[in-house]
Structures are given as structure tokens and as C-alpha cells.
PDB file of N, CA and C in Angstrom:
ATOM      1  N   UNK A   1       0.818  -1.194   0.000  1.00  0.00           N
ATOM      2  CA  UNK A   1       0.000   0.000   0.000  1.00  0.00           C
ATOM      3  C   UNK A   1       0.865   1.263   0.000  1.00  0.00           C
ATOM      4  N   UNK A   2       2.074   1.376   0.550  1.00  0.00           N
ATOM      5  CA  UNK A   2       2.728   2.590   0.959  1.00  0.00           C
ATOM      6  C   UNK A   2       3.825   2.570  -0.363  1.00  0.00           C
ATOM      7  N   UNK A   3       3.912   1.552  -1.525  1.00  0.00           N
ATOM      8  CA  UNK A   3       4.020   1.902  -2.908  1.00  0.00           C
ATOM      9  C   UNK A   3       3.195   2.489  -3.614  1.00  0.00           C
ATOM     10  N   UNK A   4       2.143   1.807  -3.069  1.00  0.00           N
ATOM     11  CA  UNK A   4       1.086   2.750  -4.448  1.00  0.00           C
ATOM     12  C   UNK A   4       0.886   4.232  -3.689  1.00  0.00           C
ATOM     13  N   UNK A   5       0.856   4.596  -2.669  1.00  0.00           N
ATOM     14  CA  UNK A   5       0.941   6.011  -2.494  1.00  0.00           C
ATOM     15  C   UNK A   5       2.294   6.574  -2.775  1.00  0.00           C
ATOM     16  N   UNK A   6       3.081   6.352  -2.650  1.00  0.00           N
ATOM     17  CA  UNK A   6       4.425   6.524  -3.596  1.00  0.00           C
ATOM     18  C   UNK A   6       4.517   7.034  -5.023  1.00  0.00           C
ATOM     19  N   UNK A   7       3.515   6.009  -5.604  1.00  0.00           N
ATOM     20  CA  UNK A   7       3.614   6.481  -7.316  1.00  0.00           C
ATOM     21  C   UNK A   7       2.837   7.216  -7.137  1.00  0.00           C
ATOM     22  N   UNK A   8       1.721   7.124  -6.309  1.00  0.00           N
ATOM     23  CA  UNK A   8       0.196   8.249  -6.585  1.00  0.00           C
ATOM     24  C   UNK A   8       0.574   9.491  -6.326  1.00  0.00           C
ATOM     25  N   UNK A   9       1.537   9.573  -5.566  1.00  0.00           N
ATOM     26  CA  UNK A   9       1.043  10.961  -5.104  1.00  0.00           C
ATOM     27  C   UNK A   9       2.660  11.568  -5.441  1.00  0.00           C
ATOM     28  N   UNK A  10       3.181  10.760  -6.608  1.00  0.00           N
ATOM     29  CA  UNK A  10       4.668  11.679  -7.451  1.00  0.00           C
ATOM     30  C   UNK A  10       5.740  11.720  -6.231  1.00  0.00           C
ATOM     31  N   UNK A  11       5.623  11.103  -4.765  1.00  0.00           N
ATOM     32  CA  UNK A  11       6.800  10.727  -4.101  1.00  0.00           C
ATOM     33  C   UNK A  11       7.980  10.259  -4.592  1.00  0.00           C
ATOM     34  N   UNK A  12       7.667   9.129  -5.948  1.00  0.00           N
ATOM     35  CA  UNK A  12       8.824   8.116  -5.987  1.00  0.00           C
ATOM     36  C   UNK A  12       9.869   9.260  -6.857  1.00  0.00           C
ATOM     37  N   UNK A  13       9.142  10.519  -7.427  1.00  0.00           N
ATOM     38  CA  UNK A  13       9.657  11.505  -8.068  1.00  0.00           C
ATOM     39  C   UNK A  13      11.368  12.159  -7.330  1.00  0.00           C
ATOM     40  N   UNK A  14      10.312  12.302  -6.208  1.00  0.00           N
ATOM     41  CA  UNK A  14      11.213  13.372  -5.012  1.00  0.00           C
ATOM     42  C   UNK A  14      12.441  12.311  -4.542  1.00  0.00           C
ATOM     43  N   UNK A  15      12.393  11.132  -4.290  1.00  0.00           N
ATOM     44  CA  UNK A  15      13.219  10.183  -3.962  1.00  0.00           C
ATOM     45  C   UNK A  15      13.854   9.848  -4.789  1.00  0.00           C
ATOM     46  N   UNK A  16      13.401   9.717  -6.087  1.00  0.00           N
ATOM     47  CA  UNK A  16      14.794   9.617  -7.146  1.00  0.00           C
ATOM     48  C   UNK A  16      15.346  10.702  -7.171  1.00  0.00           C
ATOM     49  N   UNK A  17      15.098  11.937  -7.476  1.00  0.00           N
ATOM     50  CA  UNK A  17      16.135  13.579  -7.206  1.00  0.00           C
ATOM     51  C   UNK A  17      17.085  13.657  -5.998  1.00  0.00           C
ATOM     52  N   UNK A  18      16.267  13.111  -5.138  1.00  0.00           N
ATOM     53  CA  UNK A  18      17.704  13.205  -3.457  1.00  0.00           C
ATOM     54  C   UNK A  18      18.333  11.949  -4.004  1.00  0.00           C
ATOM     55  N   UNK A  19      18.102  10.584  -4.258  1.00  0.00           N
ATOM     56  CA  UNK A  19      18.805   9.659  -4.412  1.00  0.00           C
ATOM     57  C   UNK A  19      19.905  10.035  -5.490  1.00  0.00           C
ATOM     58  N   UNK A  20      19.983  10.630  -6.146  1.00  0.00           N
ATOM     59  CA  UNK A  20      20.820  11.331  -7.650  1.00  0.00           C
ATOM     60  C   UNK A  20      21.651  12.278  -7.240  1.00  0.00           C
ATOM     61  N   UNK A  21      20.415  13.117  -6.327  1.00  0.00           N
ATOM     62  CA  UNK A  21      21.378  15.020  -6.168  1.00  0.00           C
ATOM     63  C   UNK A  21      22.513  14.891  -4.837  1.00  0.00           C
ATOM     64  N   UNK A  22      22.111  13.775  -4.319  1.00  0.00           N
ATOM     65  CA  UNK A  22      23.036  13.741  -2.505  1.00  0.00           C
ATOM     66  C   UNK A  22      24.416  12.976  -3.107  1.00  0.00           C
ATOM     67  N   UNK A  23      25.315  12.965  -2.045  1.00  0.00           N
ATOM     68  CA  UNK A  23      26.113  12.573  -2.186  1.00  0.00           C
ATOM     69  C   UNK A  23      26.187  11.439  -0.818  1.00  0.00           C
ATOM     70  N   UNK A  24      25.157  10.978  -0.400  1.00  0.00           N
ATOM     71  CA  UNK A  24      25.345  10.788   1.099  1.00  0.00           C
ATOM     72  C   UNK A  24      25.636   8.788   0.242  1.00  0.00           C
ATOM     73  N   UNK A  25      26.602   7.900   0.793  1.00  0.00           N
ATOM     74  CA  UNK A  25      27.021   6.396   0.292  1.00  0.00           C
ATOM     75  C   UNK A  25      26.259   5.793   1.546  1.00  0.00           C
ATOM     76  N   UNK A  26      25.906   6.117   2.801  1.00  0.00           N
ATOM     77  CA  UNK A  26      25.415   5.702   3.777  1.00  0.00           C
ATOM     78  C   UNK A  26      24.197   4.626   3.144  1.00  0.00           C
ATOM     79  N   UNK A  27      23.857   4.088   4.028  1.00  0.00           N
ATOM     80  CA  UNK A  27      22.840   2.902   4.204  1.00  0.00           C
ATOM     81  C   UNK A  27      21.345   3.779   3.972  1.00  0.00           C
ATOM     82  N   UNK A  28      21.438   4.671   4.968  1.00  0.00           N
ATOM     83  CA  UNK A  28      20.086   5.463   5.727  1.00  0.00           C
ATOM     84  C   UNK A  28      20.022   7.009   4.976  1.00  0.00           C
ATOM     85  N   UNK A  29      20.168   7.047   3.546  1.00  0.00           N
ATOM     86  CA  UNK A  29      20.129   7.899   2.691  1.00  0.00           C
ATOM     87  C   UNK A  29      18.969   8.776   3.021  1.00  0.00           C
ATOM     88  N   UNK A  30      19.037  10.074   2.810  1.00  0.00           N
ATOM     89  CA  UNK A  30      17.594  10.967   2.914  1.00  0.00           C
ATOM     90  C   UNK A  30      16.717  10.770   1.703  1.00  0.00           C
ATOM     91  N   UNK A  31      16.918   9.885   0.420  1.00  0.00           N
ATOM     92  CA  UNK A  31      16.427   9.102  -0.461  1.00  0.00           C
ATOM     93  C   UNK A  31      15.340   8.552   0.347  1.00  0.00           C
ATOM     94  N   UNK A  32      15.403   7.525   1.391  1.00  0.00           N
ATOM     95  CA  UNK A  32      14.708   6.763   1.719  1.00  0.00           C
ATOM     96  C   UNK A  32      13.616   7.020   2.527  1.00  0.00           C
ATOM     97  N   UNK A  33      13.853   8.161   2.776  1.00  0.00           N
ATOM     98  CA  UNK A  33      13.006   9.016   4.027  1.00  0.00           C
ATOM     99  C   UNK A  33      12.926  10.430   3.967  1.00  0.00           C
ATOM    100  N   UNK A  34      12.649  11.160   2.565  1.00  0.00           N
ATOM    101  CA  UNK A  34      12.616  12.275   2.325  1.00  0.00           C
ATOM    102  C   UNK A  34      11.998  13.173   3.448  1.00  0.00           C
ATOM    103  N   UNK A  35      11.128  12.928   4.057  1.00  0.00           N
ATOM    104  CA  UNK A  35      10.000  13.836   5.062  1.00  0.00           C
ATOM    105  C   UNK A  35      10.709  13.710   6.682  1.00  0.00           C
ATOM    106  N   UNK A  36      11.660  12.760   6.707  1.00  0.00           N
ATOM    107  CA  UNK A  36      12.153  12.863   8.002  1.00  0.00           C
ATOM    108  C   UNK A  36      12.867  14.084   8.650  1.00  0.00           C
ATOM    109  N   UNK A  37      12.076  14.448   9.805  1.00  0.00           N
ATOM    110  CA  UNK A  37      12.799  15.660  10.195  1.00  0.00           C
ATOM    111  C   UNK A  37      14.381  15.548  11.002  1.00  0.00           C
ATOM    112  N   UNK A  38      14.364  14.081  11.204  1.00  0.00           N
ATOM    113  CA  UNK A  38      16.234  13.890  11.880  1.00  0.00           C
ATOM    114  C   UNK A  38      17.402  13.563  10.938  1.00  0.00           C
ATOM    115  N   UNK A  39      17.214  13.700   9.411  1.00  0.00           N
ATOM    116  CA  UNK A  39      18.215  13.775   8.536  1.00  0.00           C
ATOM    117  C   UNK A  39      18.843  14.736   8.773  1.00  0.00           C
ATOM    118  N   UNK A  40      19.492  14.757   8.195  1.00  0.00           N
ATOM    119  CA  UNK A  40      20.226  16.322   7.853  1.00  0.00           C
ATOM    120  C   UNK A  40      19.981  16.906   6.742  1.00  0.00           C
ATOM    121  N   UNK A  41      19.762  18.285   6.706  1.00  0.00           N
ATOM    122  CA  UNK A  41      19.466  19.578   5.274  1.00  0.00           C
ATOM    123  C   UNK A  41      18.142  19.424   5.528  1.00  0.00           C
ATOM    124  N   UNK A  42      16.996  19.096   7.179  1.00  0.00           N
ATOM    125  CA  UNK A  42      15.942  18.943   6.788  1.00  0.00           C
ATOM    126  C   UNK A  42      15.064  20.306   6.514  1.00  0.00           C
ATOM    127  N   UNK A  43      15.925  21.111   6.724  1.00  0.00           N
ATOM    128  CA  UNK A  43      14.864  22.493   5.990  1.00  0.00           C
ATOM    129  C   UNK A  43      15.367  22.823   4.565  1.00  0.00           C
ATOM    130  N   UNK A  44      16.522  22.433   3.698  1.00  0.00           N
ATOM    131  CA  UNK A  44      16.180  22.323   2.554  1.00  0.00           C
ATOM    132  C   UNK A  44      15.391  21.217   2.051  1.00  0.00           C
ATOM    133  N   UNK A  45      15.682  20.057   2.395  1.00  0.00           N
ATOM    134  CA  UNK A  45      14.415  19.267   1.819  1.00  0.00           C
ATOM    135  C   UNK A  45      13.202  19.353   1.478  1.00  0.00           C
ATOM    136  N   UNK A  46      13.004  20.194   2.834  1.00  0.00           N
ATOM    137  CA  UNK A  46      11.339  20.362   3.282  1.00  0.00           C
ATOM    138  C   UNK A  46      11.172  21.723   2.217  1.00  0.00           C
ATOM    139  N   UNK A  47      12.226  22.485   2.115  1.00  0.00           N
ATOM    140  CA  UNK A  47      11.785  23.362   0.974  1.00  0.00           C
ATOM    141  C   UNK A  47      11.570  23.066  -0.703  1.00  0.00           C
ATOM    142  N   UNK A  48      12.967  22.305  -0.666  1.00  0.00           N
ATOM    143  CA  UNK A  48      12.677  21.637  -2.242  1.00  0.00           C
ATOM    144  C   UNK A  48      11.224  21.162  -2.238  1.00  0.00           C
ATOM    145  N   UNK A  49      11.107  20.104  -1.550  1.00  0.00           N
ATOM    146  CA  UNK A  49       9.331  19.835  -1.546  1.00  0.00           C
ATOM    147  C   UNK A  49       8.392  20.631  -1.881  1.00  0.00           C
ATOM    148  N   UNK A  50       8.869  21.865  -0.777  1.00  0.00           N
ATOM    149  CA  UNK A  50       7.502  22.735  -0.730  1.00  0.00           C
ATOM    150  C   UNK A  50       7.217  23.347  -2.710  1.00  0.00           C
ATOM    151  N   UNK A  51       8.534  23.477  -2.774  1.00  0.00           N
ATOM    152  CA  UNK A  51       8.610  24.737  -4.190  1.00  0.00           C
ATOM    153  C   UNK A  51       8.167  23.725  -5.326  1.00  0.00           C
ATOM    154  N   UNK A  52       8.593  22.034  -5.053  1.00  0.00           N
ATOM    155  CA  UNK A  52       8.273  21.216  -6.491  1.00  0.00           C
ATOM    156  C   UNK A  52       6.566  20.771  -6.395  1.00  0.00           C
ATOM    157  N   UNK A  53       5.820  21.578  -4.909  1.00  0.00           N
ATOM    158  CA  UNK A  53       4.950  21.243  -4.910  1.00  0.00           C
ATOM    159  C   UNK A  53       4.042  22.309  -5.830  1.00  0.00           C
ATOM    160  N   UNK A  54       4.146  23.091  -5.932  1.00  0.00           N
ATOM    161  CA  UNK A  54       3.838  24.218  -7.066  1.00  0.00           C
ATOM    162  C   UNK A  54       3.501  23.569  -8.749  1.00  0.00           C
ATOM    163  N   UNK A  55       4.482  22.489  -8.891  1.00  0.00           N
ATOM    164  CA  UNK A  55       4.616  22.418  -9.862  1.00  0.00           C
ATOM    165  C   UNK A  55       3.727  20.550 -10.086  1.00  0.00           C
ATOM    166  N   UNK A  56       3.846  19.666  -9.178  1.00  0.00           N
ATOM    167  CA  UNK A  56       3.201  18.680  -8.323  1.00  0.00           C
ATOM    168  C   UNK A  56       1.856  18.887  -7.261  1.00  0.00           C
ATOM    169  N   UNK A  57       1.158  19.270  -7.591  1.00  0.00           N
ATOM    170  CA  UNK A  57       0.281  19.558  -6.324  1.00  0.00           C
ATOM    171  C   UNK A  57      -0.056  18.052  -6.072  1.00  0.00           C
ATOM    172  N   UNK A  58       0.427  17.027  -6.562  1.00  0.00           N
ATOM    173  CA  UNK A  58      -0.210  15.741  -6.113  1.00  0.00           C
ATOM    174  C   UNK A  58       0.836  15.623  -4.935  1.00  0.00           C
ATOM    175  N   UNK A  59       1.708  15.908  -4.062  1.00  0.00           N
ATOM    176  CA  UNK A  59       2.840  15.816  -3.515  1.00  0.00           C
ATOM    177  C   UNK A  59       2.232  15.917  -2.243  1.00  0.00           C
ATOM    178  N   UNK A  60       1.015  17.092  -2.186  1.00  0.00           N
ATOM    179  CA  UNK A  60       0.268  17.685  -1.260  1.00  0.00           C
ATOM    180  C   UNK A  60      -0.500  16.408  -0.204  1.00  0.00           C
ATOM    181  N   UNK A  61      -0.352  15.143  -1.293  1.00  0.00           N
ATOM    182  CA  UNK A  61      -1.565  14.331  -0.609  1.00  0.00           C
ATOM    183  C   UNK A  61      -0.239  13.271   0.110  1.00  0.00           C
ATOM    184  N   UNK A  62       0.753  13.214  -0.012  1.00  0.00           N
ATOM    185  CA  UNK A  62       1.422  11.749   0.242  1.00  0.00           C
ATOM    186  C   UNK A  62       1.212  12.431   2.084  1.00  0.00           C
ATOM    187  N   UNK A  63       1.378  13.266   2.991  1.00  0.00           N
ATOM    188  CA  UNK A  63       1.408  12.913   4.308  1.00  0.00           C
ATOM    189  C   UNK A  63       0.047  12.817   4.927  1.00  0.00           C
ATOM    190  N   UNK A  64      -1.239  13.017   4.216  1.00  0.00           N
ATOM    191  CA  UNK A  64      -2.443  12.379   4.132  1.00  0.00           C
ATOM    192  C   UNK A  64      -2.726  10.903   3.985  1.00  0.00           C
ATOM    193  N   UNK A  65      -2.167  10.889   2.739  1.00  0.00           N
ATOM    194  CA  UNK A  65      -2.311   9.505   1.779  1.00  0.00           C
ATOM    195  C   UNK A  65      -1.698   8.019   3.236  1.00  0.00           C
ATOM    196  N   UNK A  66      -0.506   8.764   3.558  1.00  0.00           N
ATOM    197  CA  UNK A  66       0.599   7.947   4.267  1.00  0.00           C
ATOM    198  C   UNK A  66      -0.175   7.917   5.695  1.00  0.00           C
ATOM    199  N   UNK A  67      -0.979   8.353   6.437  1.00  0.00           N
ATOM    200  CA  UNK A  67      -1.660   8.299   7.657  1.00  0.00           C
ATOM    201  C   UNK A  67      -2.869   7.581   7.136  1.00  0.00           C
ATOM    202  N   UNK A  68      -3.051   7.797   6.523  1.00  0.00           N
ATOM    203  CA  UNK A  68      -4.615   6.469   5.749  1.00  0.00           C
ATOM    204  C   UNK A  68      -4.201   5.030   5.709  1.00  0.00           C
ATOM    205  N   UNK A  69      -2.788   5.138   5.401  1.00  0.00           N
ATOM    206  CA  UNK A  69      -2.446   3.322   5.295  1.00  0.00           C
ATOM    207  C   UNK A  69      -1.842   3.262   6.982  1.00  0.00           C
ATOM    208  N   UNK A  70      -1.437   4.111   7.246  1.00  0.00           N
ATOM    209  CA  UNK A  70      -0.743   3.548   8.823  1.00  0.00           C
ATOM    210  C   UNK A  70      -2.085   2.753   9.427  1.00  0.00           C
ATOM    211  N   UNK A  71      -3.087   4.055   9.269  1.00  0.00           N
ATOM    212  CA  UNK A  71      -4.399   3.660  10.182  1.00  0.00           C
ATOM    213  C   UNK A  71      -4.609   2.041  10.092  1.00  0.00           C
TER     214      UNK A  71
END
């Protein structure tokens, strides 16, 4: 379930760009966990997000989407 909100909501987008744009070789990449606030650069992240959401408004739904499948 937490794939298909992935593709739905243009996540797997944002995770291939950090997986490409970082340089981080670690295990626990900010790739894997874009929205986490204990990475590091988490206020650029959270900005890249915000600004590709302009251009994505489907982006808007993944921390919705993602509390619907926890439930």
C-alpha cells in the first residue's frame, strides 16, 4: 500500500532527485526518508518539496495519503 501512495502521489519523483542530487554512500540515505525531520538539510528538503509542490500539487496528498495506510 505505501508503494502505491508513492507512485500516486509523485513521491517516488522526489526520492529519485535526493537519491541522484546527494552525495550521502550511507545505508540510511535521505532518499529513503525524504519527510524525516532527523536527517540532515531537513529544511532544505522540506523546501525543495515545498517549491516542487507548485509544480506537483499531487505531492500535497502523500502525508495524508501515508496516515490512511498507517491507520
Amino acid at each position: 500500500a505505501q508503494t502505491l501512495v508513492n507512485y500516486g502521489t509523485c513521491m517516488c519523483l522526489v526520492q529519485g532527485i535526493f537519491y541522484h542530487c546527494t552525495n550521502e554512500d550511507d545505508e540510511g540515505s535521505c532518499a529513503d526518508h525524504p519527510c524525516s525531520c532527523s536527517r540532515s538539510n531537513c529544511c532544505a528538503r522540506w523546501s525543495f518539496m515545498g517549491a516542487l509542490s507548485l509544480v506537483l500539487p499531487c505531492l500535497l496528498c502523500y502525508l495524508p495519503a501515508t496516515g490512511c495506510v498507517k491507520l
